[in-house]
C-alpha atoms as a PDB file:
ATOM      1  CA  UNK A   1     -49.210  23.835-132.399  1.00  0.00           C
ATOM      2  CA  UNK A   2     -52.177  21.430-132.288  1.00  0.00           C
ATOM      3  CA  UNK A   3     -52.750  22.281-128.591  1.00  0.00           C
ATOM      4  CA  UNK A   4     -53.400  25.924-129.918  1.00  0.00           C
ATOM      5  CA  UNK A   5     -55.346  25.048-132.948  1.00  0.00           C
ATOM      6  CA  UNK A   6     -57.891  23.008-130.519  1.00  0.00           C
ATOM      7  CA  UNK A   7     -58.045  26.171-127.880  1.00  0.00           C
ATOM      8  CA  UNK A   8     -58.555  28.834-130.298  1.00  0.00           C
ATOM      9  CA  UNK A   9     -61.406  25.977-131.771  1.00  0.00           C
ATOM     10  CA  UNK A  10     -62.805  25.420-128.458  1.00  0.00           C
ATOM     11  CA  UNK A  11     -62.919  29.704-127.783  1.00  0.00           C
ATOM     12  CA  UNK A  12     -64.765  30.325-131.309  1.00  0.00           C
ATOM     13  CA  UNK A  13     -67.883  29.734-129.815  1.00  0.00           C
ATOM     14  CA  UNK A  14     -70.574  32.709-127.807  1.00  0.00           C
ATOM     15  CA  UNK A  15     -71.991  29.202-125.901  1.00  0.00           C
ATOM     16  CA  UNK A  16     -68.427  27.963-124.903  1.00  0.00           C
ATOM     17  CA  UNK A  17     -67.348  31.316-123.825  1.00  0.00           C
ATOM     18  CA  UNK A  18     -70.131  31.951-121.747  1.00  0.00           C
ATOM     19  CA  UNK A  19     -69.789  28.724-120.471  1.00  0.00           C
ATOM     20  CA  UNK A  20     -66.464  29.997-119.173  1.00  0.00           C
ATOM     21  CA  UNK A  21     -67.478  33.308-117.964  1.00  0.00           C
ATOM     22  CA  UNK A  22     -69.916  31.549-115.671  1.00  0.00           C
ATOM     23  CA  UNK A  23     -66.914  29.155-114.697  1.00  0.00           C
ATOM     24  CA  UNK A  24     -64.291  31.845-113.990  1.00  0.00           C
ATOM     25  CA  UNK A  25     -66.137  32.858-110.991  1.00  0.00           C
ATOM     26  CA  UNK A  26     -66.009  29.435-109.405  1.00  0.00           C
ATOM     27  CA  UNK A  27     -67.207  25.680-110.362  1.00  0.00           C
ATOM     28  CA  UNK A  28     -70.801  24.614-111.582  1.00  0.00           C
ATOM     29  CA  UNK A  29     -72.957  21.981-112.046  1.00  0.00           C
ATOM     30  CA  UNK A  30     -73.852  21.383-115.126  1.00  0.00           C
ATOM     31  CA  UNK A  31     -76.964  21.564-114.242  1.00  0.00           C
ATOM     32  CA  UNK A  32     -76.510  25.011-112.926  1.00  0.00           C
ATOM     33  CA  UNK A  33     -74.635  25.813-116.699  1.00  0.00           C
ATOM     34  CA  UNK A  34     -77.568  24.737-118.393  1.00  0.00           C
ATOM     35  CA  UNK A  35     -80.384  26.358-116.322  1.00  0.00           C
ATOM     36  CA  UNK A  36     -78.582  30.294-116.680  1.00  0.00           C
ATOM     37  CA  UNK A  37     -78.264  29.339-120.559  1.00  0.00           C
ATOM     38  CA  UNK A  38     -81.752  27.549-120.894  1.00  0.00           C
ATOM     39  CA  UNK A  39     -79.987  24.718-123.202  1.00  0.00           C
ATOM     40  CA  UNK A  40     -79.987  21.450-123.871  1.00  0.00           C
ATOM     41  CA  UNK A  41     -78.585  18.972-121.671  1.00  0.00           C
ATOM     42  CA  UNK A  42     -77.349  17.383-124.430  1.00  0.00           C
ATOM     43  CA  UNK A  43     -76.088  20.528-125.722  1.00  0.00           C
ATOM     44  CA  UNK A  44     -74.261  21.973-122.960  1.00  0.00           C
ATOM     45  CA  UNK A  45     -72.460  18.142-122.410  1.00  0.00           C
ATOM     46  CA  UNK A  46     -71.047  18.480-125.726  1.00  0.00           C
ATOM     47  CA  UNK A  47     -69.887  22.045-125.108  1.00  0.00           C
ATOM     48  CA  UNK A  48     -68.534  21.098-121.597  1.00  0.00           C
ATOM     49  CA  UNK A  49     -66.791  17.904-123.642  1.00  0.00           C
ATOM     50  CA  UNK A  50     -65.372  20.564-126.246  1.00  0.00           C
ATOM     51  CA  UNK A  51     -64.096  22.774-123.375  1.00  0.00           C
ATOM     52  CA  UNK A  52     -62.502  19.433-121.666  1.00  0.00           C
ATOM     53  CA  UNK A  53     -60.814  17.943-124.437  1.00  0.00           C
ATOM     54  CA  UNK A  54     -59.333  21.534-125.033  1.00  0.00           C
ATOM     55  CA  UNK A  55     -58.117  21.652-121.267  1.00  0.00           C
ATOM     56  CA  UNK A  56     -60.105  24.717-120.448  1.00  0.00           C
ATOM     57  CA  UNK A  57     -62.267  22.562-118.087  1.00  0.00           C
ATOM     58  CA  UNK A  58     -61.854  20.266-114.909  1.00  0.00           C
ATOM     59  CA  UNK A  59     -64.372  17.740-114.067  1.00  0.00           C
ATOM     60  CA  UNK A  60     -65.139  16.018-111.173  1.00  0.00           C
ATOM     61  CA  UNK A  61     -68.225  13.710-110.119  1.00  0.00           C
ATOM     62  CA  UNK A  62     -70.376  14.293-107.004  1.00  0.00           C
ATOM     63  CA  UNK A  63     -71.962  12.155-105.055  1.00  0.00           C
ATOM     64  CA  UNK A  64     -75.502  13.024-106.499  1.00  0.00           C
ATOM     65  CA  UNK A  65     -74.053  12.216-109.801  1.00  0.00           C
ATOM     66  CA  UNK A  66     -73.811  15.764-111.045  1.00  0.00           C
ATOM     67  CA  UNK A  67     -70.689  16.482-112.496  1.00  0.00           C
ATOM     68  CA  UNK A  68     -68.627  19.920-112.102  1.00  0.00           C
ATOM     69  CA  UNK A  69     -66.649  22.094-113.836  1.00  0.00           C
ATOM     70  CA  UNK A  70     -64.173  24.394-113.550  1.00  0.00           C
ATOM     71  CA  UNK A  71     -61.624  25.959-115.362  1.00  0.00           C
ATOM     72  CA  UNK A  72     -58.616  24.396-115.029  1.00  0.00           C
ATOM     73  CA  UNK A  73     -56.492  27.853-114.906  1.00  0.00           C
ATOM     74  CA  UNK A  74     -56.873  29.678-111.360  1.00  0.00           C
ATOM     75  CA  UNK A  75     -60.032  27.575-110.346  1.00  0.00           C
ATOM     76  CA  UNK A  76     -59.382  23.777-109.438  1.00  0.00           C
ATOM     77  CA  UNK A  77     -62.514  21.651-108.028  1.00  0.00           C
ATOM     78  CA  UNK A  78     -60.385  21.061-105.119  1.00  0.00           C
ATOM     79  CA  UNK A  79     -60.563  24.531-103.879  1.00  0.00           C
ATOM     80  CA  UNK A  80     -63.292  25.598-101.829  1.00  0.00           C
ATOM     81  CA  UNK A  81     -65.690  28.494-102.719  1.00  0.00           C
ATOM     82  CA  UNK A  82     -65.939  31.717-100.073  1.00  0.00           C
ATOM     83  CA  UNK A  83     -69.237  33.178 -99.658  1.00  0.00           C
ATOM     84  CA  UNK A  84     -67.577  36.258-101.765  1.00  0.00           C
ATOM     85  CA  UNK A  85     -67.046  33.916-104.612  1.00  0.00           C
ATOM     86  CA  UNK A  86     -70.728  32.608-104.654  1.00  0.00           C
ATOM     87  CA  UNK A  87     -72.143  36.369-104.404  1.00  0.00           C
ATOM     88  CA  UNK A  88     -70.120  37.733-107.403  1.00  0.00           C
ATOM     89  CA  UNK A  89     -70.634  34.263-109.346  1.00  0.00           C
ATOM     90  CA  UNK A  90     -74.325  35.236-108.575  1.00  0.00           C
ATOM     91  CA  UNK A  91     -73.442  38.563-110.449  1.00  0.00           C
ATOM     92  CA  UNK A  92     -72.335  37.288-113.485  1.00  0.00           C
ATOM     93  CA  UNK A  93     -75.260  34.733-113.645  1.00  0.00           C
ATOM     94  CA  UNK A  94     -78.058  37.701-113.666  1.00  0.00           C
ATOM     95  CA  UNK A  95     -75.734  38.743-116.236  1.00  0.00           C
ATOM     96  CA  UNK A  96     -75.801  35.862-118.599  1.00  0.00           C
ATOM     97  CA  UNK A  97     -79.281  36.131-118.082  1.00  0.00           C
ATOM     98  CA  UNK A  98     -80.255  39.523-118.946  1.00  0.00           C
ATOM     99  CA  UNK A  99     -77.742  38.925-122.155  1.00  0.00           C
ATOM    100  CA  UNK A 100     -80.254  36.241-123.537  1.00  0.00           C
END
């Protein structure tokens, strides 16, 4: 029951779920996440941490010390991204954008 309590938590928020629209199409940088929603570093670590701690988010480091995310259902940071992936992960991006 707590596992659903933190979820539903974790999905009450416009900034979290478009945090998770962006990720759906593939993983991010964060610092990709918080160029599209013009926010805070700061900001968009503690949403990220939210999303994690509510297993709705992967992270993994790279080696230029950027982490990324992706959701943990149907988009694991050990699989790859197709060129088809990065054009409709493009898409929603303009789409996030224009939403501002």
């Amino acid at each position: 029951m707590r596992e659903i309590v933190t979820i539903t938590k974790a999905l009450a928020n416009e900034v979290r779920l478009r945090i998770l629209m962006l990720l759906s199409e593939g993983e991010l940088c964060a610092c990709q996440i918080i160029e599209v929603l013009d926010l805070a570093p700061s900001t968009v670590s503690k949403h990220l941490s939210i999303l994690h701690q509510a297993r709705l988010v992967d992270a993994r480091k790279m080696a230029d010390g950027c982490i990324t995310n992706a959701l943990a259902l149907g988009h694991h940071p050990s699989m790859g991204t197709s060129s088809a992936g990065y054009e409709s992960r493009s898409k929603t991006m303009i789409k996030l954008r224009q939403m501002q």
